[in-house]
C-alpha atoms as a PDB file:
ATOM      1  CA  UNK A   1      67.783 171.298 231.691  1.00  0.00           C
ATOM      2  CA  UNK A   2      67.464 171.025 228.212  1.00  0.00           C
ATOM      3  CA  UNK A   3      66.698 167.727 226.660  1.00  0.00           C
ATOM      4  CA  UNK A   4      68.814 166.422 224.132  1.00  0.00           C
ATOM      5  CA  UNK A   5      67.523 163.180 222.056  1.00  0.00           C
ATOM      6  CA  UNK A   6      71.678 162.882 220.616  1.00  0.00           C
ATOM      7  CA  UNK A   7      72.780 162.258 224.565  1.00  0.00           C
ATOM      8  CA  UNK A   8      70.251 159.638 225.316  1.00  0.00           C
ATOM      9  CA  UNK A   9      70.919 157.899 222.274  1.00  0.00           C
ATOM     10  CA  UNK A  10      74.488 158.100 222.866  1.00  0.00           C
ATOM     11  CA  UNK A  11      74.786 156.793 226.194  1.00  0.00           C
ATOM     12  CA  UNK A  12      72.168 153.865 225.474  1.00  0.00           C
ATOM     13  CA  UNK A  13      74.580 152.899 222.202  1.00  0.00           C
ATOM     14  CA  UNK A  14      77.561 152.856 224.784  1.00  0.00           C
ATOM     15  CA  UNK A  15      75.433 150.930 227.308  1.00  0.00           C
ATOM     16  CA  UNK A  16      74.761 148.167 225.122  1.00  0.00           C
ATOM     17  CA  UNK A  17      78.089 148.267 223.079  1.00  0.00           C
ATOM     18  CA  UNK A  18      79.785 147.609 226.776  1.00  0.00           C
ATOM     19  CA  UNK A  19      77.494 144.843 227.722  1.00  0.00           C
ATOM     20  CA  UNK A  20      77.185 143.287 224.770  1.00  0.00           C
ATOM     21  CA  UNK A  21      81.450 143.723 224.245  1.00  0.00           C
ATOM     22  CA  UNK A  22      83.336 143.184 227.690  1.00  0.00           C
ATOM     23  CA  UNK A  23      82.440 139.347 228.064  1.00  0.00           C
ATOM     24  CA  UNK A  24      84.080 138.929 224.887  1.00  0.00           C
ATOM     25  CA  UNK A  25      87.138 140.839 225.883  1.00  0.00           C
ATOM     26  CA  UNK A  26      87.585 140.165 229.288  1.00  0.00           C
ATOM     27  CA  UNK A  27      86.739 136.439 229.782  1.00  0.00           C
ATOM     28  CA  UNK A  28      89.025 134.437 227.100  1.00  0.00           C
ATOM     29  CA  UNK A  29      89.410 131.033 228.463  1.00  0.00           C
ATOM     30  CA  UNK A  30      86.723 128.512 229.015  1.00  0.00           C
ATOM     31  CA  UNK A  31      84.194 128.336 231.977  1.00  0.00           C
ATOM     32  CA  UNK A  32      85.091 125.623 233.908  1.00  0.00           C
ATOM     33  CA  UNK A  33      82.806 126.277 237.138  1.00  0.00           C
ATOM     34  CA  UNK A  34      79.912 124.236 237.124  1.00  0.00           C
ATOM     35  CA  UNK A  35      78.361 126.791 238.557  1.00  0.00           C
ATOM     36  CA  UNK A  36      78.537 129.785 236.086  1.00  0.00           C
ATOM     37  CA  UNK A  37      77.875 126.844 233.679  1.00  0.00           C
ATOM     38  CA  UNK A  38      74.666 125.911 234.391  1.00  0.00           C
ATOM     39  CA  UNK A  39      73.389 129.603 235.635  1.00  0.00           C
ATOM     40  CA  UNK A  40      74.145 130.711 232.341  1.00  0.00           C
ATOM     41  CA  UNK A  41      72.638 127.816 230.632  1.00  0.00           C
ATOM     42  CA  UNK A  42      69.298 128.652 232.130  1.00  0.00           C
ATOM     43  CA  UNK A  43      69.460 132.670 231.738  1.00  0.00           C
ATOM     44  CA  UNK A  44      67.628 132.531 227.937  1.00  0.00           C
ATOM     45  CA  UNK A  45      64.884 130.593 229.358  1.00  0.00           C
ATOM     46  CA  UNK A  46      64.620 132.564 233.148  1.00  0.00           C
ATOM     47  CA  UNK A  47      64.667 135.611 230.644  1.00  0.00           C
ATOM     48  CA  UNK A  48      61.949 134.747 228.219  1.00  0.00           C
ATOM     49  CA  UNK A  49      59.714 133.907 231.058  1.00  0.00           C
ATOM     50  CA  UNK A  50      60.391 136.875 233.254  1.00  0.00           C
ATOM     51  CA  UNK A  51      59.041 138.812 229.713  1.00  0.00           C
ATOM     52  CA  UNK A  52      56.221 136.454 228.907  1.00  0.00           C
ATOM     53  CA  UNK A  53      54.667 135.986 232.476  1.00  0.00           C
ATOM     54  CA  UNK A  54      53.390 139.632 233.027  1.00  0.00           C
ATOM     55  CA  UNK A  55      52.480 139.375 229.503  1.00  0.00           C
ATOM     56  CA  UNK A  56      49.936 136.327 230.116  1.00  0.00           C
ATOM     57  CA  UNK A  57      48.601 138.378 233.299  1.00  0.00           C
ATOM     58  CA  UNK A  58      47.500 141.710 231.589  1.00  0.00           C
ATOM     59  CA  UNK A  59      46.886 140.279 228.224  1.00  0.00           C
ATOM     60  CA  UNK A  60      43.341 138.880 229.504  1.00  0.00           C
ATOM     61  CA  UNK A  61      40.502 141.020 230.574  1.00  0.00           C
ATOM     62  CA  UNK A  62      40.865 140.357 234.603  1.00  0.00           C
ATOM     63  CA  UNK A  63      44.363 139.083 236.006  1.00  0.00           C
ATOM     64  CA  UNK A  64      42.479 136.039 237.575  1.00  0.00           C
ATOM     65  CA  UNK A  65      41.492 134.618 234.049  1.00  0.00           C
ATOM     66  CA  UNK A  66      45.211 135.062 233.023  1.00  0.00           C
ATOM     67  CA  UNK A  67      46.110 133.358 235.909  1.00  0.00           C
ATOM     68  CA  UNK A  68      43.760 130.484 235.531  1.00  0.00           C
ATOM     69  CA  UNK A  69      44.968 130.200 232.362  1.00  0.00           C
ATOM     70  CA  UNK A  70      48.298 130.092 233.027  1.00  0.00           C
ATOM     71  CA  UNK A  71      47.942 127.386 235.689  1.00  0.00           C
ATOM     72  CA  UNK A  72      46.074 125.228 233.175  1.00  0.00           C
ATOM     73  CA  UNK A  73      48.714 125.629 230.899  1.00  0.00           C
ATOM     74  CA  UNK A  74      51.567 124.580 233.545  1.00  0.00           C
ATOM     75  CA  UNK A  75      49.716 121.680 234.396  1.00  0.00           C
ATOM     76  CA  UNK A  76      48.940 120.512 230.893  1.00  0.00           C
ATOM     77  CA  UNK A  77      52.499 120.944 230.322  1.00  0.00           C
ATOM     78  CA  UNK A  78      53.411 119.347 233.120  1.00  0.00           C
ATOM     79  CA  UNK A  79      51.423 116.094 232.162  1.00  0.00           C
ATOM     80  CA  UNK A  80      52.907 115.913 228.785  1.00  0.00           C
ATOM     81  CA  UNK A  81      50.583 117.461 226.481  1.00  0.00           C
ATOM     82  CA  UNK A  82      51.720 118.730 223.352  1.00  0.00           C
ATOM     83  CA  UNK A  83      52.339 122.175 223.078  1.00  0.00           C
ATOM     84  CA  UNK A  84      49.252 122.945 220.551  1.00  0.00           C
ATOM     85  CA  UNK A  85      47.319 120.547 223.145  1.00  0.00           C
ATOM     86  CA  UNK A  86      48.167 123.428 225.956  1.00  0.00           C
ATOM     87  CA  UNK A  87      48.063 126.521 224.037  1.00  0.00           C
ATOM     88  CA  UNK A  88      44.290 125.488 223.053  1.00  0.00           C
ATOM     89  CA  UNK A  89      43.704 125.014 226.488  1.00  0.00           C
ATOM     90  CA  UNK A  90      44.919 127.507 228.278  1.00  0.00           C
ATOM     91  CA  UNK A  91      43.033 129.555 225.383  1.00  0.00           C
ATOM     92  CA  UNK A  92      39.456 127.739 226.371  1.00  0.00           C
ATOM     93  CA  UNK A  93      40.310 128.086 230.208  1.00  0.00           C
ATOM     94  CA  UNK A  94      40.581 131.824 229.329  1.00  0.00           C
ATOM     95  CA  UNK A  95      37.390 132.259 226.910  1.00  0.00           C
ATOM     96  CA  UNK A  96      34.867 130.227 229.473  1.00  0.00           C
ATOM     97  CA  UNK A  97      36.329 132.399 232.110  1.00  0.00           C
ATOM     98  CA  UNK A  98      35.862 135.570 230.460  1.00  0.00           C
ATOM     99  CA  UNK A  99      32.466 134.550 229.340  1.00  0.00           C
ATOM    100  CA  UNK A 100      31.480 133.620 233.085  1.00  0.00           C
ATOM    101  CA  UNK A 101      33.430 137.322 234.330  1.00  0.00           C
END
């Protein structure tokens, strides 16, 4: 089979034309269901984080110190830190870590 770049190209522009286009055509009046309301408030910020949490994993030299990290940062977050208060420390959790490793 021979491989032609044009195809794939093609059929990944029609792909994303139709996904991007059939909401827009097909749904005209305004969501009412509570339901599809408030799953598609929260799909921007289940998407970001289903692309930033693998990211946070690998981006360390061992998964555990990503981890760590991460779990520092949650917390921190959690008990109201700023965000530059858990950024630097889920940054420290990860450099003593990866000095100890």
């Amino acid at each position: 089979m021979k491989n032609n770049v044009y195809l794939y190209i093609l059929v990944m522009a029609t792909v994303t034309y139709l996904i991007r286009m059939l909401p827009l055509t097909l749904i005209r009046k305004e969501i009412k269901s509570i339901t599809i309301r408030s799953f598609l408030y929260y799909v921007p910020y289940v998407t970001l984080a289903v692309m930033t949490f693998p990211a946070i994993i690998s981006a360390t030299g061992s998964p555990w110190s990503g981890l760590t990290s991460f779990i520092a940062a949650v917390l921190l977050a959690y008990y109201g830190a700023s965000l530059f208060k858990v950024s630097v420390g889920a940054c420290l959790v990860v450099f003593i870590l990866e000095m100890i490793v």
